[in-house]
Protein backbone atom coordinates (compact mmCIF):
# COMPACT_ATOMS: atom_id res chain seq x y z
CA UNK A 1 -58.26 24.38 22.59
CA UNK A 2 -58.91 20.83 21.12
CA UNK A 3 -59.37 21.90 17.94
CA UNK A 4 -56.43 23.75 18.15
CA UNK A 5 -54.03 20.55 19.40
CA UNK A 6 -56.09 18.36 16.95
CA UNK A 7 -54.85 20.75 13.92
CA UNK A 8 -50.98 21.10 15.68
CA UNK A 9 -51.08 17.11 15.73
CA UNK A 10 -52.18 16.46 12.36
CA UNK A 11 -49.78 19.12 11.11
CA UNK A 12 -46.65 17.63 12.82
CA UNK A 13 -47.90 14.28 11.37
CA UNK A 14 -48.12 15.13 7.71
CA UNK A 15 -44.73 16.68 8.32
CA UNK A 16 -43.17 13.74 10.00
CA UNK A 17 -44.48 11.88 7.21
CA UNK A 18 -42.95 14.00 4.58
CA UNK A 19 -39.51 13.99 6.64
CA UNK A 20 -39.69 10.15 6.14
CA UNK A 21 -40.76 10.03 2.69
CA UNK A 22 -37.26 12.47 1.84
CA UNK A 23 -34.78 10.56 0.41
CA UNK A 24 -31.60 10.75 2.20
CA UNK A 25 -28.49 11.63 -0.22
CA UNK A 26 -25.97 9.83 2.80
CA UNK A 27 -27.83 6.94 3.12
CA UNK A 28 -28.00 6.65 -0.41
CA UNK A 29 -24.17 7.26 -1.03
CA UNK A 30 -23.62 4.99 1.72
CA UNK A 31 -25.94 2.15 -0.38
CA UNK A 32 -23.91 2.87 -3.61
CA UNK A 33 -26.66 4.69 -5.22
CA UNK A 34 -24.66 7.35 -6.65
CA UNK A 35 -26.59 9.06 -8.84
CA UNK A 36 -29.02 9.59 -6.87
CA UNK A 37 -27.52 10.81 -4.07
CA UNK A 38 -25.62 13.33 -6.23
CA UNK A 39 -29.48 14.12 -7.58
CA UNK A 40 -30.70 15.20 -3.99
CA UNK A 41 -27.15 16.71 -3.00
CA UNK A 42 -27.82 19.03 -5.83
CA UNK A 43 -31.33 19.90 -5.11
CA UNK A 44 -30.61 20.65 -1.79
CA UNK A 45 -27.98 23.02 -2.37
CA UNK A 46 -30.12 24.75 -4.51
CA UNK A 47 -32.59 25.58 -1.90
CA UNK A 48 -29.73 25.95 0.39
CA UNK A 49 -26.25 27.27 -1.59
CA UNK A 50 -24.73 27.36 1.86
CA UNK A 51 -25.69 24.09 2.56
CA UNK A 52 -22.08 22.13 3.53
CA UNK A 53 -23.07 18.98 4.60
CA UNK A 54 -24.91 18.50 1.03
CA UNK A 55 -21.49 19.63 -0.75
CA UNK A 56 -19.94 16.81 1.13
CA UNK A 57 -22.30 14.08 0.11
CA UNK A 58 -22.08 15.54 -3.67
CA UNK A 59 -18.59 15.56 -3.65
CA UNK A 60 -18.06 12.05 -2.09
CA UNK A 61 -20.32 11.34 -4.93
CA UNK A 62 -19.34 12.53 -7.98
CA UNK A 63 -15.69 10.80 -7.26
CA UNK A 64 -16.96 7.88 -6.72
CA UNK A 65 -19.21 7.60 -9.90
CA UNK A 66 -15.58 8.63 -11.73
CA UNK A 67 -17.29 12.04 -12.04
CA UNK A 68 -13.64 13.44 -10.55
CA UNK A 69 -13.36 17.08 -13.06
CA UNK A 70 -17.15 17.62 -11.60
CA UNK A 71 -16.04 16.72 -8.12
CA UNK A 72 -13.25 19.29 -8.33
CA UNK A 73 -15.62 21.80 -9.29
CA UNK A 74 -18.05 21.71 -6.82
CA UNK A 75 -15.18 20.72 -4.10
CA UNK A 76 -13.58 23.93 -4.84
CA UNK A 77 -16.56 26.23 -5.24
CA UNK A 78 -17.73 24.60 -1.23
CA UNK A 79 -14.25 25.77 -0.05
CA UNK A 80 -15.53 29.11 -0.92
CA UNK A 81 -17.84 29.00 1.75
CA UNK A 82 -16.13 26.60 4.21
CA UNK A 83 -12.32 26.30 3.98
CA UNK A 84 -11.48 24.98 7.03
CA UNK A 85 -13.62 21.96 6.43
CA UNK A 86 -11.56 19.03 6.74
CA UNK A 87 -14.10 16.69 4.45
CA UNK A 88 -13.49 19.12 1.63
CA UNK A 89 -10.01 19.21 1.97
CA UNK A 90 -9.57 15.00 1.70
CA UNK A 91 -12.47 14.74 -1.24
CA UNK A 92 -10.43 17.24 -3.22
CA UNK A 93 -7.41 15.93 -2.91
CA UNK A 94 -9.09 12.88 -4.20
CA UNK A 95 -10.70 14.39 -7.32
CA UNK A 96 -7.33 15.64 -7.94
CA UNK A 97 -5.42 11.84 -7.47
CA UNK A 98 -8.02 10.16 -9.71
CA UNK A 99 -7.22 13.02 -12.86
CA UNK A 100 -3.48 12.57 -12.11
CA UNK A 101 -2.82 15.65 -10.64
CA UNK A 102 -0.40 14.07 -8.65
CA UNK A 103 1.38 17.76 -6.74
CA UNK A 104 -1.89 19.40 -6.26
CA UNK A 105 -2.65 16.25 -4.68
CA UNK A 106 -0.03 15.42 -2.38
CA UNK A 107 -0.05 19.53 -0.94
CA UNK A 108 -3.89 18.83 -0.52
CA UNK A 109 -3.76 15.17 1.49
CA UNK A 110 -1.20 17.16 3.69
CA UNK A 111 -3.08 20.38 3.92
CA UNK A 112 -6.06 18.03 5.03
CA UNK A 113 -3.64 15.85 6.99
CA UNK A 114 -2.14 19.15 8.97
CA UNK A 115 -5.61 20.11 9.85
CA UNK A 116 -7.62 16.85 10.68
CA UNK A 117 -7.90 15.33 14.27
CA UNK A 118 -5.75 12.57 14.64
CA UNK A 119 -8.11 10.10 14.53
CA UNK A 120 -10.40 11.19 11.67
CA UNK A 121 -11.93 8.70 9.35
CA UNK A 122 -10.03 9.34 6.11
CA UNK A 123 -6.50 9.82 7.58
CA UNK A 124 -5.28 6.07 6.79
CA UNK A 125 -7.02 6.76 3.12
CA UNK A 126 -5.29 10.28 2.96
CA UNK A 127 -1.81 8.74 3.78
CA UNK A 128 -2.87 5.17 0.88
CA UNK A 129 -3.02 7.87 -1.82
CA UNK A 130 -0.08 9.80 -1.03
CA UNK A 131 1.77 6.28 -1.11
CA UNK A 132 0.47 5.60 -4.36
CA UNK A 133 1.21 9.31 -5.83
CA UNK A 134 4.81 8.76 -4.49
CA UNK A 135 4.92 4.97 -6.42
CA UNK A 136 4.00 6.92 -9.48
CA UNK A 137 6.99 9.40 -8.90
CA UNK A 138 9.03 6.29 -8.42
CA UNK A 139 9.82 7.95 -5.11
CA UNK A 140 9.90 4.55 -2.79
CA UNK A 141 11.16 5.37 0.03
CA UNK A 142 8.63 8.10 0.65
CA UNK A 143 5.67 5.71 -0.87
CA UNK A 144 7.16 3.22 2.18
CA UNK A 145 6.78 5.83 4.16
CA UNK A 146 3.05 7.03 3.49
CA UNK A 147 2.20 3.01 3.24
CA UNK A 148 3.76 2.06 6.43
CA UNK A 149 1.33 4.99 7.89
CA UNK A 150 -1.87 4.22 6.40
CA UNK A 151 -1.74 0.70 7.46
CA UNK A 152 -0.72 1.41 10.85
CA UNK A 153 -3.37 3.46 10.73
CA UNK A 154 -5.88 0.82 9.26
CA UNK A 155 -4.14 -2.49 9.81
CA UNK A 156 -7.03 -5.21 8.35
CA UNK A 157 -6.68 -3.88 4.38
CA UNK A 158 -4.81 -6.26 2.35
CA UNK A 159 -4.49 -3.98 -0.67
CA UNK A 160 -2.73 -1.66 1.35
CA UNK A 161 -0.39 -3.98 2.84
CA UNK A 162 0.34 -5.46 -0.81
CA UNK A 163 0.74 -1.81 -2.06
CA UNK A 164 3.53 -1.57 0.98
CA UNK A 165 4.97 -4.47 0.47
CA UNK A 166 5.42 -3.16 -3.06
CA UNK A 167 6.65 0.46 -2.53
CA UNK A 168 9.44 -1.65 0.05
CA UNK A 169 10.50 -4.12 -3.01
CA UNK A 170 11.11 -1.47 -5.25
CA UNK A 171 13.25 0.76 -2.50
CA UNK A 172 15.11 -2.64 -2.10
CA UNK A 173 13.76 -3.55 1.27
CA UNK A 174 13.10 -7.11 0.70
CA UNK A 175 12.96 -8.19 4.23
CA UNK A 176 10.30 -5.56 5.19
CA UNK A 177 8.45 -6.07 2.38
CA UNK A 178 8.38 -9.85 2.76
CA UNK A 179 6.67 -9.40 5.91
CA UNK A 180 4.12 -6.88 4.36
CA UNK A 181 2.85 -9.22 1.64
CA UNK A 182 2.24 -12.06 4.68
CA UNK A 183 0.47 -9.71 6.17
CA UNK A 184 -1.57 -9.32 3.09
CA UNK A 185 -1.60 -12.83 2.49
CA UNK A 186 -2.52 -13.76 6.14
CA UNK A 187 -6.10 -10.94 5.91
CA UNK A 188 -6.96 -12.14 2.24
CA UNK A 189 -5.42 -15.34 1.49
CA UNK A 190 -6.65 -15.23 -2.59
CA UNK A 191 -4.49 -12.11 -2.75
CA UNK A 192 -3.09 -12.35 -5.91
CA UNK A 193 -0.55 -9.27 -6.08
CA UNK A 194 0.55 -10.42 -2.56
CA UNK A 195 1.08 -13.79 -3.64
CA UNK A 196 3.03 -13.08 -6.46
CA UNK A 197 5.11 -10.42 -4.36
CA UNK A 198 6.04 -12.65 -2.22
CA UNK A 199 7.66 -15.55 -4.77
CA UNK A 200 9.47 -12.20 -5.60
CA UNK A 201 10.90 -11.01 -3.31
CA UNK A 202 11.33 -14.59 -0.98
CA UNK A 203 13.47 -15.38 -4.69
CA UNK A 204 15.31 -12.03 -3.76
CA UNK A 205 16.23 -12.83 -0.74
CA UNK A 206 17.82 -16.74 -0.95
């Protein structure tokens, strides 16, 4: 019997050792080590094809090592075997934003936006690249829209609030965007864009 719980022990220590010795693809997304984490994503899913969470991580990525074509791929082929998976939905639409494929975008931030809890952690982000898709359509008042969202949503970026404060200039609103690029101004006073918006528009209105 105490052979037998010596052997269990040292078993379930060599294991716990090899479970720390694993790199961790999140962690190492998380640390900006991006091709790395894309090189354990990968050999995970191939001892696991089914394997979600790993897609995720991959996906996250790939986009953000500009790998965005890649990201599409594999985004799409994990939708195969989860659909309804929210994470998917947002990282696509991303892959598809970053190659300029600005209406496969837009129906895939809402089809994520539709289907996400309220208060999941890329809504704000969802809604900042719908605002910028719409600022490339020259479509202002909806970018003001989207803008106005994602910073109520995440209120301390000061890109975003410049980018607002920007999409409300060119729709005309001077006054509204006036008090977006203060905001920007007031969480990152170096804010160049902001800075400059501001002259602009403060010019606009005297």
């Amino acid at each position: 019997m105490k052979k037998f719980a010596f052997v269990f022990a040292f078993m379930f220590s060599v294991f716990a050792v090899f479970a720390q010795s694993k790199p961790d693809a999140l962690v190492l997304y998380r640390n900006g080590n991006y091709p790395e984490a894309i090189k354990i994503c990968e050999q995970e899913i191939a001892i696991n094809p089914k394997n979600v969470d790993s897609y995720c991580v991959l996906c996250w990525s790939l986009v953000r090592n500009r790998q965005y074509a890649e990201a599409e791929a594999r985004a799409t082929e994990a939708r195969k075997i989860a659909p309804s998976d929210v994470r998917l939905m947002e990282i696509l639409a991303e892959s598809y934003y970053y190659q300029g494929k600005n209406t496969l975008a837009l129906d895939m931030f809402r089809t994520y936006i539709a289907s996400a809890p309220a208060n999941a952690a890329r809504i704000g982000n969802a809604y900042y690249y719908m605002g910028e898709i719409y600022i490339r359509q020259g479509k202002y008042q909806h970018a003001d829209i989207s803008m106005t969202t994602a910073v109520y949503t995440e209120p301390l970026v000061d890109i975003w609030w410049t980018r607002c404060g920007y999409a409300r200039e060119m729709a005309g609103s001077y006054p509204t965007a006036l008090d977006a690029y203060n905001k920007a101004i007031e969480l990152k006073a170096t804010n160049a864009d902001a800075l400059r918006g501001k002259e602009r528009v403060t010019a606009r209105l005297r």
